[in-house]
Protein backbone atom coordinates (compact mmCIF):
# COMPACT_ATOMS: atom_id res chain seq x y z
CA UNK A 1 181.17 -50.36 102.54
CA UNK A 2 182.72 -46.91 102.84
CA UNK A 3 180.79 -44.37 104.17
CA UNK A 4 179.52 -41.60 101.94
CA UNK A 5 181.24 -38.72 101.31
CA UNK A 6 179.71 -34.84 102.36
CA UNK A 7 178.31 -34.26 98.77
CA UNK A 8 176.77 -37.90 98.82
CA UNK A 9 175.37 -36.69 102.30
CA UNK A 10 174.33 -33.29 100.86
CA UNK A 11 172.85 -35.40 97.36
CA UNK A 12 170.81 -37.21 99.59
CA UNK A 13 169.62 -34.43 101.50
CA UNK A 14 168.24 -32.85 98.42
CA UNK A 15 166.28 -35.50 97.24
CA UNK A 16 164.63 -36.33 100.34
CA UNK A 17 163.53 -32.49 101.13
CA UNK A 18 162.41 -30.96 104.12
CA UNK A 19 163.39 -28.80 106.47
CA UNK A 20 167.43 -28.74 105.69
CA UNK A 21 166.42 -27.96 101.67
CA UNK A 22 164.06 -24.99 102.38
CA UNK A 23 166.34 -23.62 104.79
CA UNK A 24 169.68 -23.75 101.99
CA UNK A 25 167.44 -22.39 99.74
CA UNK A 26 166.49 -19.96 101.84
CA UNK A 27 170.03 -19.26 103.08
CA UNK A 28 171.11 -18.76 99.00
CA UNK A 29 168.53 -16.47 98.81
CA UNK A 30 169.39 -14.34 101.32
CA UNK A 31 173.15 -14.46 100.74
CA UNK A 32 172.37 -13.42 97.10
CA UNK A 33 170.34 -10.21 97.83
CA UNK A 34 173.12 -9.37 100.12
CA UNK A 35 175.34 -9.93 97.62
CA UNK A 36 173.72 -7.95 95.30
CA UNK A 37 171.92 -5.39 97.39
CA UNK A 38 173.98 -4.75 100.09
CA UNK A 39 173.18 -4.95 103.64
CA UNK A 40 170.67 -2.46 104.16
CA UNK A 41 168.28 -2.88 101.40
CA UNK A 42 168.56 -6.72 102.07
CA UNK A 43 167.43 -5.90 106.00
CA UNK A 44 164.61 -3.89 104.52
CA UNK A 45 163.18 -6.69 101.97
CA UNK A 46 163.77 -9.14 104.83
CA UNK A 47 161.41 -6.77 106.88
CA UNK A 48 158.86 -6.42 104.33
CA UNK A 49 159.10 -10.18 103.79
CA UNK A 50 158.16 -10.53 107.68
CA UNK A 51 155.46 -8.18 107.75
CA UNK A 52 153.69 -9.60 104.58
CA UNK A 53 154.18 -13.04 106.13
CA UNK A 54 152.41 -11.59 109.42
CA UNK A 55 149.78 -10.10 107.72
CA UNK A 56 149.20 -13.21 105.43
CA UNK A 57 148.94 -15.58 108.51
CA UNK A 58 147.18 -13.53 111.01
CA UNK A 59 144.42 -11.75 108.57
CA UNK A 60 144.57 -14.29 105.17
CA UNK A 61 144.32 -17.52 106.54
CA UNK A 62 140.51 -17.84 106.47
CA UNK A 63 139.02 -17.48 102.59
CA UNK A 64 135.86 -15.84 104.30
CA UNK A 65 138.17 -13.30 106.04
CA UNK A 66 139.44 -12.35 102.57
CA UNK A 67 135.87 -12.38 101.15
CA UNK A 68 134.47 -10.02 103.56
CA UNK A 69 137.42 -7.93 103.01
CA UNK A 70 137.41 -7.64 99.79
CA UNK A 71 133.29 -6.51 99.59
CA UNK A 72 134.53 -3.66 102.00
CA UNK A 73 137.04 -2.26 99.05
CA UNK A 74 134.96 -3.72 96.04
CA UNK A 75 130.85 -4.05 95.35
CA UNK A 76 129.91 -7.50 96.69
CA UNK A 77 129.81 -9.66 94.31
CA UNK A 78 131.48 -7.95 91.46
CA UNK A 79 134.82 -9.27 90.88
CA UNK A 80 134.16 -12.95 91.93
């Protein structure tokens, strides 16, 4: 049986998921704001797109956390 050729490879790849897809999806992405950006304003979503992922994991990963943060902005109790 001969062995399977790169797009085979790559076809499999996809189905399966994982790591390798969300980073080539990842890698498009970035290569398209580039694209149509240019190099600065994609470095400055990329840094935006760090912080909020920062924020979002150290301060939004507990529902309470957002709960209690939310009745310091809002009346407790009002918009839930």
């Amino acid at each position: 049986m001969p062995s399977p050729s790169i797009f085979q490879r790559i076809w499999q790849s996809f189905k399966r998921g994982g790591p390798g897809l969300a980073g080539a999806v990842a890698g498009f992405v970035i290569a398209l704001i580039w694209v149509r950006f240019g190099l600065f304003r994609l470095l400055f979503i990329l840094v935006l797109t760090a912080t909020g992922y920062y924020l979002g994991v150290r301060y939004f990963s507990d529902r309470e956390t957002v709960r209690r943060w939310l009745d310091k902005i809002f009346p407790p109790g009002k918009f839930r």
